[in-house]
C-alpha atoms as a PDB file:
ATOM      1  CA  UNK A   1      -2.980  16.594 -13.418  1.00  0.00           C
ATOM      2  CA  UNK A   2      -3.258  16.280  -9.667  1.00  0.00           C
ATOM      3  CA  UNK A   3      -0.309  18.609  -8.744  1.00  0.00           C
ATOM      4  CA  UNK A   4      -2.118  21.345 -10.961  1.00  0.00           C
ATOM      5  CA  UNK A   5      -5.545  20.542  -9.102  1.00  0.00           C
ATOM      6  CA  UNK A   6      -3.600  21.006  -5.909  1.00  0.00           C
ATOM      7  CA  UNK A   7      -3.392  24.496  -5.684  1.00  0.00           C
ATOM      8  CA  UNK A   8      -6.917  25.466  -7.187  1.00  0.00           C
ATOM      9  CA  UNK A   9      -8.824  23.391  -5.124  1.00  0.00           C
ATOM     10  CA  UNK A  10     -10.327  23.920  -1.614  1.00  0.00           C
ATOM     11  CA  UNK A  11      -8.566  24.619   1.269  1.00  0.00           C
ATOM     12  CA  UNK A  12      -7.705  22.014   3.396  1.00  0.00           C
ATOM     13  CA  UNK A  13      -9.094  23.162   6.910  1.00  0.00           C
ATOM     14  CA  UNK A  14      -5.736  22.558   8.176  1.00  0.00           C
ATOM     15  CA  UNK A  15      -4.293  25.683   6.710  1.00  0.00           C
ATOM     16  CA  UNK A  16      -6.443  28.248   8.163  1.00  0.00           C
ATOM     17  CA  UNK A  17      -9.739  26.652   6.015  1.00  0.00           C
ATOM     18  CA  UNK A  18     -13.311  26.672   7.667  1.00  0.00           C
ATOM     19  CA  UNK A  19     -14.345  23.597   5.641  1.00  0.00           C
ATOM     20  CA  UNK A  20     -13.050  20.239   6.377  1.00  0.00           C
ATOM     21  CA  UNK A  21     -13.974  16.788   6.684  1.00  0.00           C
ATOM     22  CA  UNK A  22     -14.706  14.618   9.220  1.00  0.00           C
ATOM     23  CA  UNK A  23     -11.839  12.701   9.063  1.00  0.00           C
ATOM     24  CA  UNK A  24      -9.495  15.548   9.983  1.00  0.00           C
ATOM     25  CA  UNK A  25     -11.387  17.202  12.913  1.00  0.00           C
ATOM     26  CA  UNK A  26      -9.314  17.283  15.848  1.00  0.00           C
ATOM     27  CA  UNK A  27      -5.933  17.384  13.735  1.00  0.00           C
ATOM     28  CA  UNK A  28      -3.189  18.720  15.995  1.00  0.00           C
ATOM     29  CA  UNK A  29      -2.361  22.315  15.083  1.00  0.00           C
ATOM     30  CA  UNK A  30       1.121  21.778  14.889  1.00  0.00           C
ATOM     31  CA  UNK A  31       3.838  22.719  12.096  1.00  0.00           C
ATOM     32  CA  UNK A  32       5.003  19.384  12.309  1.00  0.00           C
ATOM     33  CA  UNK A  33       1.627  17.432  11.635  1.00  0.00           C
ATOM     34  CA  UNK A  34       1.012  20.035   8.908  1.00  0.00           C
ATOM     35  CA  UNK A  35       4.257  19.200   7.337  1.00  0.00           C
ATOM     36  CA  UNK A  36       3.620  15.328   7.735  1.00  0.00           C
ATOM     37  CA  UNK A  37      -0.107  15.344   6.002  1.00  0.00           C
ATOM     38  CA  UNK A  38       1.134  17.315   3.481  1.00  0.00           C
ATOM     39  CA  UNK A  39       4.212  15.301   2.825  1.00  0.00           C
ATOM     40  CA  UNK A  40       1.981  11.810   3.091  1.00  0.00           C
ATOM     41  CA  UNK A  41      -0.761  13.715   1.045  1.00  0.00           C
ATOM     42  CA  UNK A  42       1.970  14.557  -2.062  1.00  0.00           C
ATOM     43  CA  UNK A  43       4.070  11.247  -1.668  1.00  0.00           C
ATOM     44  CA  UNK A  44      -0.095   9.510  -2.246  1.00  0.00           C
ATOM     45  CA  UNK A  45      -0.763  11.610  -5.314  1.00  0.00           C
ATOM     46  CA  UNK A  46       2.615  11.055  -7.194  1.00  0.00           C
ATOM     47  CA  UNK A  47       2.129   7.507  -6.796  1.00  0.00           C
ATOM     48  CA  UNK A  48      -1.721   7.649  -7.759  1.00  0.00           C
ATOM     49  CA  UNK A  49      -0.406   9.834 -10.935  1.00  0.00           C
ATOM     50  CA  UNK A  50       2.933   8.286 -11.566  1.00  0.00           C
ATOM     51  CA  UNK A  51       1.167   4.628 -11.603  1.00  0.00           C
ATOM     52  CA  UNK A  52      -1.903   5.741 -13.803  1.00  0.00           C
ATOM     53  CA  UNK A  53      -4.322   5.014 -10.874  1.00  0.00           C
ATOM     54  CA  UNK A  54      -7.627   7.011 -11.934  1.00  0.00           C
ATOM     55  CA  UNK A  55      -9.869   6.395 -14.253  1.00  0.00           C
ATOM     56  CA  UNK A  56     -12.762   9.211 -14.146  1.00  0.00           C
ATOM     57  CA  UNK A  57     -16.085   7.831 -12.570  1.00  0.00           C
ATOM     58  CA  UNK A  58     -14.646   4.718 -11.177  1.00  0.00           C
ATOM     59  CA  UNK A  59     -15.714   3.476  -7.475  1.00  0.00           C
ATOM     60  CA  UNK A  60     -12.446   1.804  -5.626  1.00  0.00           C
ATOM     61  CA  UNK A  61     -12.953  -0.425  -2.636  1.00  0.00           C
ATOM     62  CA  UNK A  62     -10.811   0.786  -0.020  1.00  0.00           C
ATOM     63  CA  UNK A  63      -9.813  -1.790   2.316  1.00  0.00           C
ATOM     64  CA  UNK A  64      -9.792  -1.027   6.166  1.00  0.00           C
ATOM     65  CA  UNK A  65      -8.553  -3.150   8.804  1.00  0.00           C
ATOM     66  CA  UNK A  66      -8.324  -0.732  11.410  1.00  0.00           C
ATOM     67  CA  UNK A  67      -4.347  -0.850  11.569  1.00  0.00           C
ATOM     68  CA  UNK A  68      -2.268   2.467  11.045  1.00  0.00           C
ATOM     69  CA  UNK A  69      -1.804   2.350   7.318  1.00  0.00           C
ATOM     70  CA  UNK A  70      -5.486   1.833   6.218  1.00  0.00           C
ATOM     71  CA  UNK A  71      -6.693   4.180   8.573  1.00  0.00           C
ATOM     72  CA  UNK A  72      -3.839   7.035   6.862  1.00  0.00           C
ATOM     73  CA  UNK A  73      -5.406   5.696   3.823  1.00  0.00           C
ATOM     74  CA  UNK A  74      -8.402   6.419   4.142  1.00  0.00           C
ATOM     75  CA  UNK A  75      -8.135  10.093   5.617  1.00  0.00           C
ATOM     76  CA  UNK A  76      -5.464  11.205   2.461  1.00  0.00           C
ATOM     77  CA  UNK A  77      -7.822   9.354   0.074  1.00  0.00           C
ATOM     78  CA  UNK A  78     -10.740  11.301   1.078  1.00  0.00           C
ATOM     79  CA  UNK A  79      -8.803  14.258   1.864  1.00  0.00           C
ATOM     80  CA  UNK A  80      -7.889  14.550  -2.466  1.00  0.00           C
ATOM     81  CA  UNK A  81     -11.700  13.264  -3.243  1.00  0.00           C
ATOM     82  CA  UNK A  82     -13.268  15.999  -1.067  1.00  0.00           C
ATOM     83  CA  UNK A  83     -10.965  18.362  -2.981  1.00  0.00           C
ATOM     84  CA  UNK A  84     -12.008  17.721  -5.845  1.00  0.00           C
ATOM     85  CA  UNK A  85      -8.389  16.070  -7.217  1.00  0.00           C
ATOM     86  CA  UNK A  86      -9.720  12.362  -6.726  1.00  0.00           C
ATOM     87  CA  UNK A  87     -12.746  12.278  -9.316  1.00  0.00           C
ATOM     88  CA  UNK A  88     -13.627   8.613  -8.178  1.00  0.00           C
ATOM     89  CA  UNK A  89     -16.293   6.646  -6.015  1.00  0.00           C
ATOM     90  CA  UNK A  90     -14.967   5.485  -2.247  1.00  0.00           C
ATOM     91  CA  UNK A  91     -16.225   3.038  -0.785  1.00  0.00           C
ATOM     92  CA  UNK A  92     -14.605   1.531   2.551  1.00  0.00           C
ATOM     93  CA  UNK A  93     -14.668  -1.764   3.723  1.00  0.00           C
ATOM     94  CA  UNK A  94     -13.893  -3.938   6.386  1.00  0.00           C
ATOM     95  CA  UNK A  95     -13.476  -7.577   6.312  1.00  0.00           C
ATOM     96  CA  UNK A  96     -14.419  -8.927   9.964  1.00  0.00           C
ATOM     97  CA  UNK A  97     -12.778 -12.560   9.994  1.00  0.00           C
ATOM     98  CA  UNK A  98     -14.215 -14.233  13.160  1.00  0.00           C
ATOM     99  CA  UNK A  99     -10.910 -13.297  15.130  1.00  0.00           C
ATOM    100  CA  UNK A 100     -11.340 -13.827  18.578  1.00  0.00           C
ATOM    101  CA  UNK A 101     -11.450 -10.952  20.789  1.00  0.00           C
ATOM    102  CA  UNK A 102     -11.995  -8.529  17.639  1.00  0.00           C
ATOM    103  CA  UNK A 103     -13.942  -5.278  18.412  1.00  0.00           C
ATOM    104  CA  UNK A 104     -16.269  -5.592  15.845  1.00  0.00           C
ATOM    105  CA  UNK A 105     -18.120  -2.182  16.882  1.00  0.00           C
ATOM    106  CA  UNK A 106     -15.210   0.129  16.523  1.00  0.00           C
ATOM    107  CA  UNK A 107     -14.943   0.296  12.946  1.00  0.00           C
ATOM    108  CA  UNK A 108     -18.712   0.747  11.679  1.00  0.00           C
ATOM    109  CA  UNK A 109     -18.912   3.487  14.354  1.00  0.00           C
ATOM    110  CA  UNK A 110     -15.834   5.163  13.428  1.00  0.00           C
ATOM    111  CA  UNK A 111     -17.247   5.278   9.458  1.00  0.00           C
ATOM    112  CA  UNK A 112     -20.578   6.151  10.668  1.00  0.00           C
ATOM    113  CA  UNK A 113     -19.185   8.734  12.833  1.00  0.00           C
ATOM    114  CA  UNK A 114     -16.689  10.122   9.854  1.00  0.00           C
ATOM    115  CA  UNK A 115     -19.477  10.267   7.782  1.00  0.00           C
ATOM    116  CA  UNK A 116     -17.920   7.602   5.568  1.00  0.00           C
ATOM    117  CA  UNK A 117     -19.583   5.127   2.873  1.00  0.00           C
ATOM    118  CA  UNK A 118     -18.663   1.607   3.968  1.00  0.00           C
ATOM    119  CA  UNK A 119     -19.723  -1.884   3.808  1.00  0.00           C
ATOM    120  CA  UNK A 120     -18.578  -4.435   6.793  1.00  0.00           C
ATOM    121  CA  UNK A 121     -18.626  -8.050   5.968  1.00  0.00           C
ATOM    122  CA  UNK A 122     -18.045 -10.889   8.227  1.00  0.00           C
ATOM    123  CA  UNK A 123     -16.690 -13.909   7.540  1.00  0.00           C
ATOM    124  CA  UNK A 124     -15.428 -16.357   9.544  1.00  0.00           C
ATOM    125  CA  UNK A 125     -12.021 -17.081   7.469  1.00  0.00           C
ATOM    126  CA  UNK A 126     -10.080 -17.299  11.298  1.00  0.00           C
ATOM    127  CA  UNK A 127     -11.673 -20.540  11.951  1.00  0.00           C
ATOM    128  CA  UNK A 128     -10.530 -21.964   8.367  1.00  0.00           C
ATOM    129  CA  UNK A 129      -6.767 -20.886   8.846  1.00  0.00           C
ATOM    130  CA  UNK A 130      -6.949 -22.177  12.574  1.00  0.00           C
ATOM    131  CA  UNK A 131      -7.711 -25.653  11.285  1.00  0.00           C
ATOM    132  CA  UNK A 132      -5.563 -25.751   7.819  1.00  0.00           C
ATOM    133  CA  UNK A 133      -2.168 -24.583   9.643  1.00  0.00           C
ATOM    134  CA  UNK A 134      -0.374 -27.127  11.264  1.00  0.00           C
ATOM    135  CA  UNK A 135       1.018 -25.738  14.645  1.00  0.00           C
ATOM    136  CA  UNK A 136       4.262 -23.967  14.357  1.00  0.00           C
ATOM    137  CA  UNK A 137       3.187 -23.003  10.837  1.00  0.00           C
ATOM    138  CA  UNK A 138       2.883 -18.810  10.163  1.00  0.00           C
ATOM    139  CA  UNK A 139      -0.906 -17.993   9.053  1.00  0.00           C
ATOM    140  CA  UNK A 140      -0.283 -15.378   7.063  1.00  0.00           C
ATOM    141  CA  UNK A 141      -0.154 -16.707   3.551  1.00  0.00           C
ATOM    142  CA  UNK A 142      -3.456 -18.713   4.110  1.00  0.00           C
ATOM    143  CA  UNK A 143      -5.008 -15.854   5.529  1.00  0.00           C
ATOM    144  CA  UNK A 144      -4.388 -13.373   3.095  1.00  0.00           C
ATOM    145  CA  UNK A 145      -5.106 -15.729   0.040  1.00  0.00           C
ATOM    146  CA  UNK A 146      -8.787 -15.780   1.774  1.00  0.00           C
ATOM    147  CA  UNK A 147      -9.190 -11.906   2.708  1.00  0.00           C
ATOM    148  CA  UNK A 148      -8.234 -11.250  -0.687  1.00  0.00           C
ATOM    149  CA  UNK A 149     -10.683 -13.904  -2.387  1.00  0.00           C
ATOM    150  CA  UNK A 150     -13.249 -12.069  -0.546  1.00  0.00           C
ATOM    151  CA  UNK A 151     -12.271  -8.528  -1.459  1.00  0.00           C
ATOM    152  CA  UNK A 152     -12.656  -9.803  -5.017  1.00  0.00           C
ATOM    153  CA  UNK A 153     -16.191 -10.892  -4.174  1.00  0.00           C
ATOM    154  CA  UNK A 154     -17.415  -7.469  -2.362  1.00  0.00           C
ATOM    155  CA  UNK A 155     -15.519  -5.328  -4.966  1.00  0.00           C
ATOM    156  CA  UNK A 156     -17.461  -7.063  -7.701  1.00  0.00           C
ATOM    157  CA  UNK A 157     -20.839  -6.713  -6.044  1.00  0.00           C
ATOM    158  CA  UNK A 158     -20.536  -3.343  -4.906  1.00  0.00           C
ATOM    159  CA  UNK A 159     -19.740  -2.711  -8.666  1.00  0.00           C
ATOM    160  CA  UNK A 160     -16.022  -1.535  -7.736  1.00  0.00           C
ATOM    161  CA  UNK A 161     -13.080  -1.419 -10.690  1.00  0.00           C
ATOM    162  CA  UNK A 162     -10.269  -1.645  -7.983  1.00  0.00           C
ATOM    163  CA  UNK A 163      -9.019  -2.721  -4.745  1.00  0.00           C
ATOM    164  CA  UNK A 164      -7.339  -0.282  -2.739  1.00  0.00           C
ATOM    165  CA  UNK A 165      -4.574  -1.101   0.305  1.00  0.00           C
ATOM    166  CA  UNK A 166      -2.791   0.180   2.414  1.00  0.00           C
ATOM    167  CA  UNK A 167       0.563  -0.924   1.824  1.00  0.00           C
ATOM    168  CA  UNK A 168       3.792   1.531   2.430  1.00  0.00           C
ATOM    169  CA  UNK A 169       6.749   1.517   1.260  1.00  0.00           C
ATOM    170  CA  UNK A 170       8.400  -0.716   3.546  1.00  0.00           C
ATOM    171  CA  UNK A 171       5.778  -3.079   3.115  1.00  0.00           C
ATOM    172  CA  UNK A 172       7.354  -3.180  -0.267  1.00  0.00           C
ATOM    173  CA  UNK A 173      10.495  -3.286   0.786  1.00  0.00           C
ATOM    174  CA  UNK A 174      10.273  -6.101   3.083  1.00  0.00           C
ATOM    175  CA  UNK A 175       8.174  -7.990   0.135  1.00  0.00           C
ATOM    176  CA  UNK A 176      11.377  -7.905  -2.074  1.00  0.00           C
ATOM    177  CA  UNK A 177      13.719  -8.670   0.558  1.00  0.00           C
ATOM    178  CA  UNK A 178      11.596 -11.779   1.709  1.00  0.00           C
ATOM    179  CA  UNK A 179      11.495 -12.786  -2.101  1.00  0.00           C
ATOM    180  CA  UNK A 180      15.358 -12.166  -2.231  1.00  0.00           C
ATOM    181  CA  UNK A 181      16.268 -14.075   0.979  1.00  0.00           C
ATOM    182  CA  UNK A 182      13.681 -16.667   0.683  1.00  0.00           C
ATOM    183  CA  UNK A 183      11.793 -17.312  -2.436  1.00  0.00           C
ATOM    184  CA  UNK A 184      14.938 -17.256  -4.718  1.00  0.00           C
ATOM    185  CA  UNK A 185      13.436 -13.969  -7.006  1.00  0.00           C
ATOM    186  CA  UNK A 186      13.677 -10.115  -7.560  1.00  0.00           C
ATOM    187  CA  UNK A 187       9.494  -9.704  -6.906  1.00  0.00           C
ATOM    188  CA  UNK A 188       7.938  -7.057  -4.791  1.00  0.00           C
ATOM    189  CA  UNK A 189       3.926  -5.694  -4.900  1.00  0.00           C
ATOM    190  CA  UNK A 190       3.509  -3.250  -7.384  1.00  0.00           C
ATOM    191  CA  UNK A 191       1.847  -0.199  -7.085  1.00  0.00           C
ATOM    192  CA  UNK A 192      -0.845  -1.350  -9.401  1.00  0.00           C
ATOM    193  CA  UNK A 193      -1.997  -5.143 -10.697  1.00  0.00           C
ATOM    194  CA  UNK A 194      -4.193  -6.407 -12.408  1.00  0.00           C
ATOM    195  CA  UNK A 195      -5.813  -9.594 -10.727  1.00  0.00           C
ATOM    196  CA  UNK A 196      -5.611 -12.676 -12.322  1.00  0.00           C
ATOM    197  CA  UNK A 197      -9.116 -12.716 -13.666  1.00  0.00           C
ATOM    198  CA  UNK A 198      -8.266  -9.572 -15.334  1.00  0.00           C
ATOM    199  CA  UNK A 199     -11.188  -7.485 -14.241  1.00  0.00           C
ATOM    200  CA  UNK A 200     -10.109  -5.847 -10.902  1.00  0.00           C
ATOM    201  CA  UNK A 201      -7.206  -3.359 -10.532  1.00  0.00           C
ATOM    202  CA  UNK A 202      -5.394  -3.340  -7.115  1.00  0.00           C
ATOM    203  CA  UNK A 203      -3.931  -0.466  -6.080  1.00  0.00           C
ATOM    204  CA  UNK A 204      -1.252   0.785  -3.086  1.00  0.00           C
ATOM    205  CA  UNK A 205      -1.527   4.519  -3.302  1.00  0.00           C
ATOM    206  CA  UNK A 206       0.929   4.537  -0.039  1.00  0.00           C
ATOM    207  CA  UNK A 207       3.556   3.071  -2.171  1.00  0.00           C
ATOM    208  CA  UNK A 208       5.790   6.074  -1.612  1.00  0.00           C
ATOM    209  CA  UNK A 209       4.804   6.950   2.340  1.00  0.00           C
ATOM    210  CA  UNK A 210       7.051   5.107   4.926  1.00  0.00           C
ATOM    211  CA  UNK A 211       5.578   2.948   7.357  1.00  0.00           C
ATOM    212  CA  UNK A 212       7.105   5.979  10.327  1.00  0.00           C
ATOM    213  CA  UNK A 213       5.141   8.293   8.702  1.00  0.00           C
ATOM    214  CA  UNK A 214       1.955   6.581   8.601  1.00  0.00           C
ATOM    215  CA  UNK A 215       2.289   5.459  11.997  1.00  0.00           C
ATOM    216  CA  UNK A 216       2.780   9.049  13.506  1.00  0.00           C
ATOM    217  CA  UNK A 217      -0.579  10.367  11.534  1.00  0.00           C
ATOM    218  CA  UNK A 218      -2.666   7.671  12.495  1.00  0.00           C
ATOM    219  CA  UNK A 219      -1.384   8.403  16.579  1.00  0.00           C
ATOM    220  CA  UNK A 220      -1.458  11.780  16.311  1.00  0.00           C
ATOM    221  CA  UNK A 221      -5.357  11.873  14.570  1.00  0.00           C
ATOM    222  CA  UNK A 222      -5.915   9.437  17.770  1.00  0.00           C
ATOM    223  CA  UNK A 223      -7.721   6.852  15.087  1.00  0.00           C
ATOM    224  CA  UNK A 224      -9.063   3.707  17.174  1.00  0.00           C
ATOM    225  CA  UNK A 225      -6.379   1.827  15.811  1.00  0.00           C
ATOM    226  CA  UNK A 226      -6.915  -2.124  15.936  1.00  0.00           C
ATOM    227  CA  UNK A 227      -3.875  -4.469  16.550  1.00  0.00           C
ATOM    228  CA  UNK A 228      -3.952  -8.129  14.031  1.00  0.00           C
ATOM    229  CA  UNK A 229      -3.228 -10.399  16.638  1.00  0.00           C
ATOM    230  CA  UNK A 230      -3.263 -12.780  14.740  1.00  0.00           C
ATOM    231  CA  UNK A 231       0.144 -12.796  12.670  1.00  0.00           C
ATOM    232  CA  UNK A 232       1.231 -10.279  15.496  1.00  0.00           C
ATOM    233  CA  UNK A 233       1.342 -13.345  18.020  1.00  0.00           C
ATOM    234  CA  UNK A 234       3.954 -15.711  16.340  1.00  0.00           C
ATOM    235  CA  UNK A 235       7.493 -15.027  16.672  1.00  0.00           C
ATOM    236  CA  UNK A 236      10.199 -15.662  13.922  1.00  0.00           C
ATOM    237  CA  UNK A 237       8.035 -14.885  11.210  1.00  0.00           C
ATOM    238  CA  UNK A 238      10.018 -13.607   7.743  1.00  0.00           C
ATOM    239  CA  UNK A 239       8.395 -10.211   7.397  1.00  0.00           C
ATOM    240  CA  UNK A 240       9.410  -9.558  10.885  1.00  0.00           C
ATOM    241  CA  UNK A 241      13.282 -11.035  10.708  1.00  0.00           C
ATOM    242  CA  UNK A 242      13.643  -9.066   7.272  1.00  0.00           C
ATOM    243  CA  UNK A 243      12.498  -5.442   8.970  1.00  0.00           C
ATOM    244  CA  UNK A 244      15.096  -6.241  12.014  1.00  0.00           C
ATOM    245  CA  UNK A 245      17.407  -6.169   9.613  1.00  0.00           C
ATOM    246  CA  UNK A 246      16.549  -2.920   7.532  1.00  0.00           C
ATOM    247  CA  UNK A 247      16.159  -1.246  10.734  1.00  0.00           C
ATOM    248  CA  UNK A 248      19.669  -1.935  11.783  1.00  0.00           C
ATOM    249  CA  UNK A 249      20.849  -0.875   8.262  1.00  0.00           C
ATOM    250  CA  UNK A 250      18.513   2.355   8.647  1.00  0.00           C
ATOM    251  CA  UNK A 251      19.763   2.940  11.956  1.00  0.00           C
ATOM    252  CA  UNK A 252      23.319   2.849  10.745  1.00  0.00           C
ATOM    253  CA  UNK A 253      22.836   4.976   8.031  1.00  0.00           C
ATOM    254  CA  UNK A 254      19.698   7.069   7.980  1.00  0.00           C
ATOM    255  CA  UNK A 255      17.945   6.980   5.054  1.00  0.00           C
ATOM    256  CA  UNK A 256      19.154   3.467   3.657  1.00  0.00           C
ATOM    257  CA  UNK A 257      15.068   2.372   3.071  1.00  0.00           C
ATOM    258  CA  UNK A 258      14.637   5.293   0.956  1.00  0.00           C
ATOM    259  CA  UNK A 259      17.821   4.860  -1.305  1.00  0.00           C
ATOM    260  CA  UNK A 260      16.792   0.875  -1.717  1.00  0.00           C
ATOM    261  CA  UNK A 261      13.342   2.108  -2.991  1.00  0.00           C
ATOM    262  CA  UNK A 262      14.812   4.308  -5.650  1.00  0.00           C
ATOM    263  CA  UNK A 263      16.757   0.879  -6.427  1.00  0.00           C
ATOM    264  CA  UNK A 264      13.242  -0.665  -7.516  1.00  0.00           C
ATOM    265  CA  UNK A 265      12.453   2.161  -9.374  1.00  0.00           C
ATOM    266  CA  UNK A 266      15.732   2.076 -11.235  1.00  0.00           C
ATOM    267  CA  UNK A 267      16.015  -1.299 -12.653  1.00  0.00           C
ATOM    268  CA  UNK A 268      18.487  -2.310 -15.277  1.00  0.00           C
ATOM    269  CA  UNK A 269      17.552  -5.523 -17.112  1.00  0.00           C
ATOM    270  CA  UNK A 270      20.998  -5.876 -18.991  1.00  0.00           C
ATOM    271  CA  UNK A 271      22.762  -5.422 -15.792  1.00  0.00           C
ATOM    272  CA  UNK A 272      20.824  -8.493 -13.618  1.00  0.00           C
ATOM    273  CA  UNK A 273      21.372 -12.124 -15.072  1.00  0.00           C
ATOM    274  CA  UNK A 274      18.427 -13.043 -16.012  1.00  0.00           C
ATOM    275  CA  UNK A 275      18.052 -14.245 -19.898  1.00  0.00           C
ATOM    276  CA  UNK A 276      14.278 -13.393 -20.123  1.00  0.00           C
ATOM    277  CA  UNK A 277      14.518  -9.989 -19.235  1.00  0.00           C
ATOM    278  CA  UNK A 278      17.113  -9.366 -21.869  1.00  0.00           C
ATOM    279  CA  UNK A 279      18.948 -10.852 -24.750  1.00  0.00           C
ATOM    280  CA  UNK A 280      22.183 -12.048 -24.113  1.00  0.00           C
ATOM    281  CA  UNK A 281      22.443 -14.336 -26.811  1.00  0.00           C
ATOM    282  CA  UNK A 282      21.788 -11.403 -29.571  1.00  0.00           C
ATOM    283  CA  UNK A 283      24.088  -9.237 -28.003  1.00  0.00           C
ATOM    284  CA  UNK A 284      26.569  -8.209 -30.759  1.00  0.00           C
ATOM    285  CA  UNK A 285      29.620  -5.973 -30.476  1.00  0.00           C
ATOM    286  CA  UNK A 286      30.786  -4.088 -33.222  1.00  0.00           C
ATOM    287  CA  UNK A 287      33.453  -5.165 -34.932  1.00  0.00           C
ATOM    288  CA  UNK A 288      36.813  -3.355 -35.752  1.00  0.00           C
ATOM    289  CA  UNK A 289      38.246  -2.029 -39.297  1.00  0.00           C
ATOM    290  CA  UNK A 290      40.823  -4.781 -39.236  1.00  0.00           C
ATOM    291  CA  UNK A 291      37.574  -7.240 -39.010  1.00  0.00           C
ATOM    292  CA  UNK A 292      35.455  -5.727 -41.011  1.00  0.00           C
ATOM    293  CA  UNK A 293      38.027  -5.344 -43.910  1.00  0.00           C
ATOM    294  CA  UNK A 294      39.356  -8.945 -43.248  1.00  0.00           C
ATOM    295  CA  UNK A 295      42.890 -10.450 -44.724  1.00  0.00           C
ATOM    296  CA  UNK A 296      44.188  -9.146 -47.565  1.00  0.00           C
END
């Protein structure tokens, strides 16, 4: 299991260590950072093992776009390969989609720098949403339908079993929310799925890490973090009304996100209203002596 690799593999090089790996040199010496990587670096492996993430040999295709969450990815992914509790292939990739403006250098240098396997791929799927939106009209959907028909693609050629992302916890959140408020169902992204095709696994080994969390290690590791300014330039979308609201409810009452994630862990099929989840109609209570005995 990954928490008994944990304390018989190598030393981190944060704790005192001599060996570590690219990705972590320059981490702040701090107690606090130490108790953030390790808390992001457990929260990562108890989803990975809770979720049944590994299979033994396999090569994953870890997506990168250069925002916070990929980049904290990426570092706690390699972090439990180079210690020996991640026995998998990673292989990072970057999906340049003709955006103006985007700094197309900064992530094959990074990788190149961090010593990191990757493969960038451009493709100009900015130009395609540009001219199927109609004005006024949020890009995301559109845009992610195409990123992730051409994840498929490089997974399959670089002979990958999974897609890996970076999306935290309140990425989840918000999903289910937005479904709630909006698409009239109780839906979220799992921690694992299995595409439609049936032969690619997706993965979100941050399913556990909150989106503060991530954003602090990426800042404080000083990663050349890349804005999407895309989606990030139109106001009133969804996403962005639904985490207004849990951050008023957090801010109210600290620790709300957490105790609504639990809630998606905890589900209770006879207690929802929903006839294909459970069988109302063959519910039968037991009957008393007077019924069972009947008239005399």
């Amino acid at each position: 299991m990954l928490e008994e690799g944990l304390e018989d593999g190598r030393d981190d090089g944060l704790d005192g260590g001599r060996e570590i790996h690219p990705l972590f040199h320059g981490a702040p010496a701090t107690t606090e950072f130490r108790k953030l990587r390790k808390r992001i670096v457990r929260e990562v492996r108890e989803a990975i093992e809770q979720y049944g993430m590994i299979e033994r040999g396999a090569r994953w295709l870890v997506c990168l776009s250069g925002g916070k969450d990929s980049y904290t990815l990426l570092a706690v992914l390699h972090e439990l390969q180079w210690r020996g509790l991640l026995p998998v292939e990673l292989l990072a990739c970057n999906l340049d989609q003709g955006q103006p403006g985007f700094p197309a250098t900064v992530l094959p240098d990074f990788l190149t720098r961090m010593k990191v396997p990757h493969r960038i791929e451009y493709q100009d799927t900015y130009s395609i949403v540009m001219d199927k939106v109609p004005a006024g009209r949020t890009y995301c959907a559109l845009c992610s339908r195409l990123r992730r028909g051409n994840l498929y693609r490089i997974a399959r050629e670089e002979g990958c079993s999974a897609v890996v992302l970076g999306h935290h916890r309140d990425d989840i959140l918000e999903t289910f929310f937005m479904n709630l408020f909006h698409g009239g169902r109780l839906a979220t992204m799992p921690p694992k799925l299995l595409n439609e095709e049936g032969d690619l696994f997706v993965y979100r080994p941050l399913a556990f890490v909150a989106e503060a969390d991530c954003d602090r290690f990426a800042r404080a590791m000083n990663y050349p973090i890349i804005p999407c300014d895309l989606c990030g330039s139109q106001d009133g979308l969804q996403r962005q009304q639904v985490k207004q609201i849990l951050d008023g409810w957090e801010a109210r009452s600290p620790g709300r996100r957490q105790v609504m994630f639990r809630a998606l862990m905890n589900v209770r099929p006879s207690h929802l209203p929903d006839p294909g989840l459970f069988d109302f109609t063959g519910l039968m209570r037991a009957l008393s002596k007077d019924e069972k005995t009947g008239p005399n």
